[in-house]
Protein backbone atom coordinates (compact mmCIF):
# COMPACT_ATOMS: atom_id res chain seq x y z
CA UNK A 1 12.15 38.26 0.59
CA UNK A 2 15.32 36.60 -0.42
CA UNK A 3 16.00 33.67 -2.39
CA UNK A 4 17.53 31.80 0.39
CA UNK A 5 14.74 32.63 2.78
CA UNK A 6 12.03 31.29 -0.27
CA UNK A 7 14.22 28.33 -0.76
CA UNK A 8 14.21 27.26 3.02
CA UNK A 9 10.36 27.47 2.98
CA UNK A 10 9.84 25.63 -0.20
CA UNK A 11 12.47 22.78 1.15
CA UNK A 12 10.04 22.99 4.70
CA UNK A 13 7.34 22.56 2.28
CA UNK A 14 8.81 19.79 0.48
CA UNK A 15 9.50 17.78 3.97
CA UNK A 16 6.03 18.49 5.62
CA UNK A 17 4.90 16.68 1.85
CA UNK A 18 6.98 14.29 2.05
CA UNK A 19 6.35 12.86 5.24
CA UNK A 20 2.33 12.40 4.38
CA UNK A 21 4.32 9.18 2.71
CA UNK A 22 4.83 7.57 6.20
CA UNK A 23 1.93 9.17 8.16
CA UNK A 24 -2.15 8.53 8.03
CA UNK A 25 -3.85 11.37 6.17
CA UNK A 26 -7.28 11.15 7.25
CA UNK A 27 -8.91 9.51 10.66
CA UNK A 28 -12.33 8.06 10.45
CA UNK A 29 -14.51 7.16 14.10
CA UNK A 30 -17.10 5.07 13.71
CA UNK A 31 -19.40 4.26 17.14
CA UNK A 32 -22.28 1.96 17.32
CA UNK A 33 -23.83 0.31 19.68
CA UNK A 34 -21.99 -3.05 19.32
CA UNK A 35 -18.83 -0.90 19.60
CA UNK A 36 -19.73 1.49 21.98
CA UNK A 37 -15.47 1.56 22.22
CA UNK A 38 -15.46 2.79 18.78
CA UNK A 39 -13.88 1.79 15.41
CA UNK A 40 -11.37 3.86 13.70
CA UNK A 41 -9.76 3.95 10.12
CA UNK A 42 -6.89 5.48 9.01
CA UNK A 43 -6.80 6.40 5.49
CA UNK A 44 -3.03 7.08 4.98
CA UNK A 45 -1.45 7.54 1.21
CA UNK A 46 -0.90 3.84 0.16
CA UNK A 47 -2.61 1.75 2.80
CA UNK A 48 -5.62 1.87 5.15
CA UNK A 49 -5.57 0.69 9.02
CA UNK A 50 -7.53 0.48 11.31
CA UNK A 51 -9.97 -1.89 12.43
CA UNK A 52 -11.05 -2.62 8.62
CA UNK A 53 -12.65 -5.93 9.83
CA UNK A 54 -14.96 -4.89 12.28
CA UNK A 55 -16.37 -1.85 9.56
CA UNK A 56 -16.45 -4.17 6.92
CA UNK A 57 -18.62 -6.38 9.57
CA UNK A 58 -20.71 -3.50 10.33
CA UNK A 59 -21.14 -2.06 6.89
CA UNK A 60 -22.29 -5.40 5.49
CA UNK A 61 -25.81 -5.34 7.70
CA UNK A 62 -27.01 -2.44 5.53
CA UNK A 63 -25.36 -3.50 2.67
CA UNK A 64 -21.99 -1.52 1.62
CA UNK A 65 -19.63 -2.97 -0.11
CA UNK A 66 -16.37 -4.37 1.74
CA UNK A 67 -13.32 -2.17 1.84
CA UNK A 68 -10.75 -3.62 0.17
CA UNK A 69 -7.73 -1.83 0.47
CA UNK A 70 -6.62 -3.90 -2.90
CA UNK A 71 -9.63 -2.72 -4.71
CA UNK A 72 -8.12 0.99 -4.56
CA UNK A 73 -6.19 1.94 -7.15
CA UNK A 74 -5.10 5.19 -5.61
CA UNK A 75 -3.35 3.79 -2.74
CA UNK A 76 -0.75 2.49 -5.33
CA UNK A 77 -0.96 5.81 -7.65
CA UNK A 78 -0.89 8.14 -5.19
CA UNK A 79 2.21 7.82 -4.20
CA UNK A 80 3.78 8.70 -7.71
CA UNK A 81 1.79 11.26 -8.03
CA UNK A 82 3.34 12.62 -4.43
CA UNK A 83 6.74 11.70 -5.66
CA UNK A 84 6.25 14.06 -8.74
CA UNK A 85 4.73 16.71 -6.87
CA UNK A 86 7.82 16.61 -4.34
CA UNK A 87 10.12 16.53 -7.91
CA UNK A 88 8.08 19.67 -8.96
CA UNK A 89 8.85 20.97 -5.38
CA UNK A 90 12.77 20.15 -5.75
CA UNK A 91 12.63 22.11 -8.73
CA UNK A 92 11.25 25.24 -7.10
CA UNK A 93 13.73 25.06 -4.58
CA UNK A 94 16.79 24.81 -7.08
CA UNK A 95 15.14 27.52 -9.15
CA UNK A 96 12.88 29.64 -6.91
CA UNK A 97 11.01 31.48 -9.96
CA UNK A 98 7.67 32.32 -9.92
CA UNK A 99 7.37 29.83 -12.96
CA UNK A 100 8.44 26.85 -10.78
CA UNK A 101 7.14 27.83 -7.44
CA UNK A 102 3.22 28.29 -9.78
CA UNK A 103 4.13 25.01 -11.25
CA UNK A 104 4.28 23.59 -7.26
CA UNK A 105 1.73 25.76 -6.38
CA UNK A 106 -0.54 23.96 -9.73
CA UNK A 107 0.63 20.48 -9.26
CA UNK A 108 -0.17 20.63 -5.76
CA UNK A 109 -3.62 21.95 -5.79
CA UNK A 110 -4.57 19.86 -9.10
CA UNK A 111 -3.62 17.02 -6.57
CA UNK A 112 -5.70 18.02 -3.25
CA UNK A 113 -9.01 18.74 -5.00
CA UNK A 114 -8.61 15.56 -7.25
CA UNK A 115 -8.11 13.29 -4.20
CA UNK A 116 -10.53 15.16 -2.02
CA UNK A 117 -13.16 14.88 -4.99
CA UNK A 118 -12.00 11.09 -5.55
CA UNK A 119 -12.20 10.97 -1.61
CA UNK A 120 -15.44 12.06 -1.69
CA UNK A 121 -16.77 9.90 -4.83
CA UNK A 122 -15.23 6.80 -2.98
CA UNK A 123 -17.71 7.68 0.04
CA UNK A 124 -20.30 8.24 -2.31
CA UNK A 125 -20.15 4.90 -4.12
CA UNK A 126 -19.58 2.91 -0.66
CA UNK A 127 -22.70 4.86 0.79
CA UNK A 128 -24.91 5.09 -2.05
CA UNK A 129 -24.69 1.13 -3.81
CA UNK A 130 -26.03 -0.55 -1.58
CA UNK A 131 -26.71 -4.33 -1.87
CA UNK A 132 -30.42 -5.33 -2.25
CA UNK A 133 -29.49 -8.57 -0.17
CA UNK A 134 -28.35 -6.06 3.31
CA UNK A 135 -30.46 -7.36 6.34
CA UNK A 136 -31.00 -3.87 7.29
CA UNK A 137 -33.08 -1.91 4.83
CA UNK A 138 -34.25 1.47 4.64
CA UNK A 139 -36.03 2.82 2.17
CA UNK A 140 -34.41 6.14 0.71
CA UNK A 141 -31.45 6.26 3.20
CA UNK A 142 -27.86 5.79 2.03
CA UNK A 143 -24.81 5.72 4.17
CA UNK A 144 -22.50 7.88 3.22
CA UNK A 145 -19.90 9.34 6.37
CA UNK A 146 -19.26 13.15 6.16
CA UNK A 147 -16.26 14.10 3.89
CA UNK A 148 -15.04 16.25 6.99
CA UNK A 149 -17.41 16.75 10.65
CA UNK A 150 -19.97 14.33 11.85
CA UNK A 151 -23.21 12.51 11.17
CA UNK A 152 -25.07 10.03 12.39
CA UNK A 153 -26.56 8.03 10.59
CA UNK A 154 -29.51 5.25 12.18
CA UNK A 155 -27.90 4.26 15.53
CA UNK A 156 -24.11 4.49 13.84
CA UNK A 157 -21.89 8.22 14.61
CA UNK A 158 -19.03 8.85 12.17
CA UNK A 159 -16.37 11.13 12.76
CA UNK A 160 -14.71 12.19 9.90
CA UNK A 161 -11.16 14.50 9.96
CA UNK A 162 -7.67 14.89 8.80
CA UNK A 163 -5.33 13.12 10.65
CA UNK A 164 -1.51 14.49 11.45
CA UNK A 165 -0.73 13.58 7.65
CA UNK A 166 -3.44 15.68 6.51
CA UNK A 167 -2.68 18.68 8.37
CA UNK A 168 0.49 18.57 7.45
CA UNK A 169 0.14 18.26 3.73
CA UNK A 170 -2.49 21.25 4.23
CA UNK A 171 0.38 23.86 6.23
CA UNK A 172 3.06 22.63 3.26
CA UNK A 173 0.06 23.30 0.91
CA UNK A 174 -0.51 26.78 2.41
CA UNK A 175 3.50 27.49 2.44
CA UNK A 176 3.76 26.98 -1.39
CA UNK A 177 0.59 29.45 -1.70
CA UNK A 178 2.51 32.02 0.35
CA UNK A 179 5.93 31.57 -1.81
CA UNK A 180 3.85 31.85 -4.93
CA UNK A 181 2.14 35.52 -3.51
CA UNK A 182 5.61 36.61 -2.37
CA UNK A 183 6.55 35.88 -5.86
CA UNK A 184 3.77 37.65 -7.81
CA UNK A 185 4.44 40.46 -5.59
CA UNK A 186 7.91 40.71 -6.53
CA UNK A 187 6.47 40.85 -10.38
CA UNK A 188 3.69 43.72 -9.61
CA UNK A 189 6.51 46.10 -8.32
């Protein structure tokens, strides 16, 4: 494959990155009875929408803590990290070796399982610490939504899936992953 060809991939790469800046990364449904309409988050890379009132509402009858979108560090840090992944990315592009493409390829993935982990932790801790004050009690249940799919959880369903961000950031993800084969090819011949 030619160096042009590599370089217009990476750069498509780079732009399908860059705009999980401006759009949400992850969708989150939430229907109870109350809101038989639904409630829906949007989890985007430094802010969360949504209606955050309403699930902050709902959350506080069995006793999660309120989301504060203040209270998350990563929605400020993210960002930078994004930025340097995308300078990583520019790099690749201006020198499409297999050393700068793998450091892309590295810098990328370090990224995605940290925040899915971190993602997934956050849930955790919002599910799992549960105030002893909550009106609704349970013994032995915690209410932690899915990562990714569906559960319901009492009378409450959660939907849990990447939104147009996240899709995105997974197709540049998997375009970096095919540059970096086409370039360890190029070294096994």
């Amino acid at each position: 494959m030619s160096n042009k060809i590599i370089r217009i991939i990476l750069l498509g790469s780079m732009i399908l990155l860059g705009l999980t800046m401006v759009l949400p990364l992850w969708d989150i449904a939430i229907f109870a009875p109350q809101y038989p309409e639904g409630l829906s988050l949007q989890i985007w890379l430094s802010k969360i929408s949504g209606d955050l009132n309403n699930i902050n509402i709902l959350n506080h009858y069995v006793g999660m803590k309120v989301i504060s979108p203040s209270d998350i560090p990563e929605l400020v840090y993210f960002p930078k990290l994004i930025m340097g992944i995308l300078a990583i990315g520019a790099l690749a592009v201006a020198w499409p070796h297999i050393i700068s493409v793998g450091l892309y390829f590295l810098s990328f993935s370090a990224f995605s399982l940290f925040a899915l982990y971190d993602f997934w932790k956050w849930e955790y801790d919002y599910g799992h610490n549960l105030s002893p004050d909550a009106p609704i009690k349970v013994p032995g249940m915690s209410y932690q939504p899915p990562l990714f799919g569906s559960e319901t959880l009492l009378n409450i369903s959660i939907y849990s899936y990447p939104a147009v961000g996240g899709w995105l950031m997974m197709v540049s993800f998997l375009a970096v992953a095919y540059i970096l084969y086409v370039k360890a090819r190029e070294l096994w011949r």
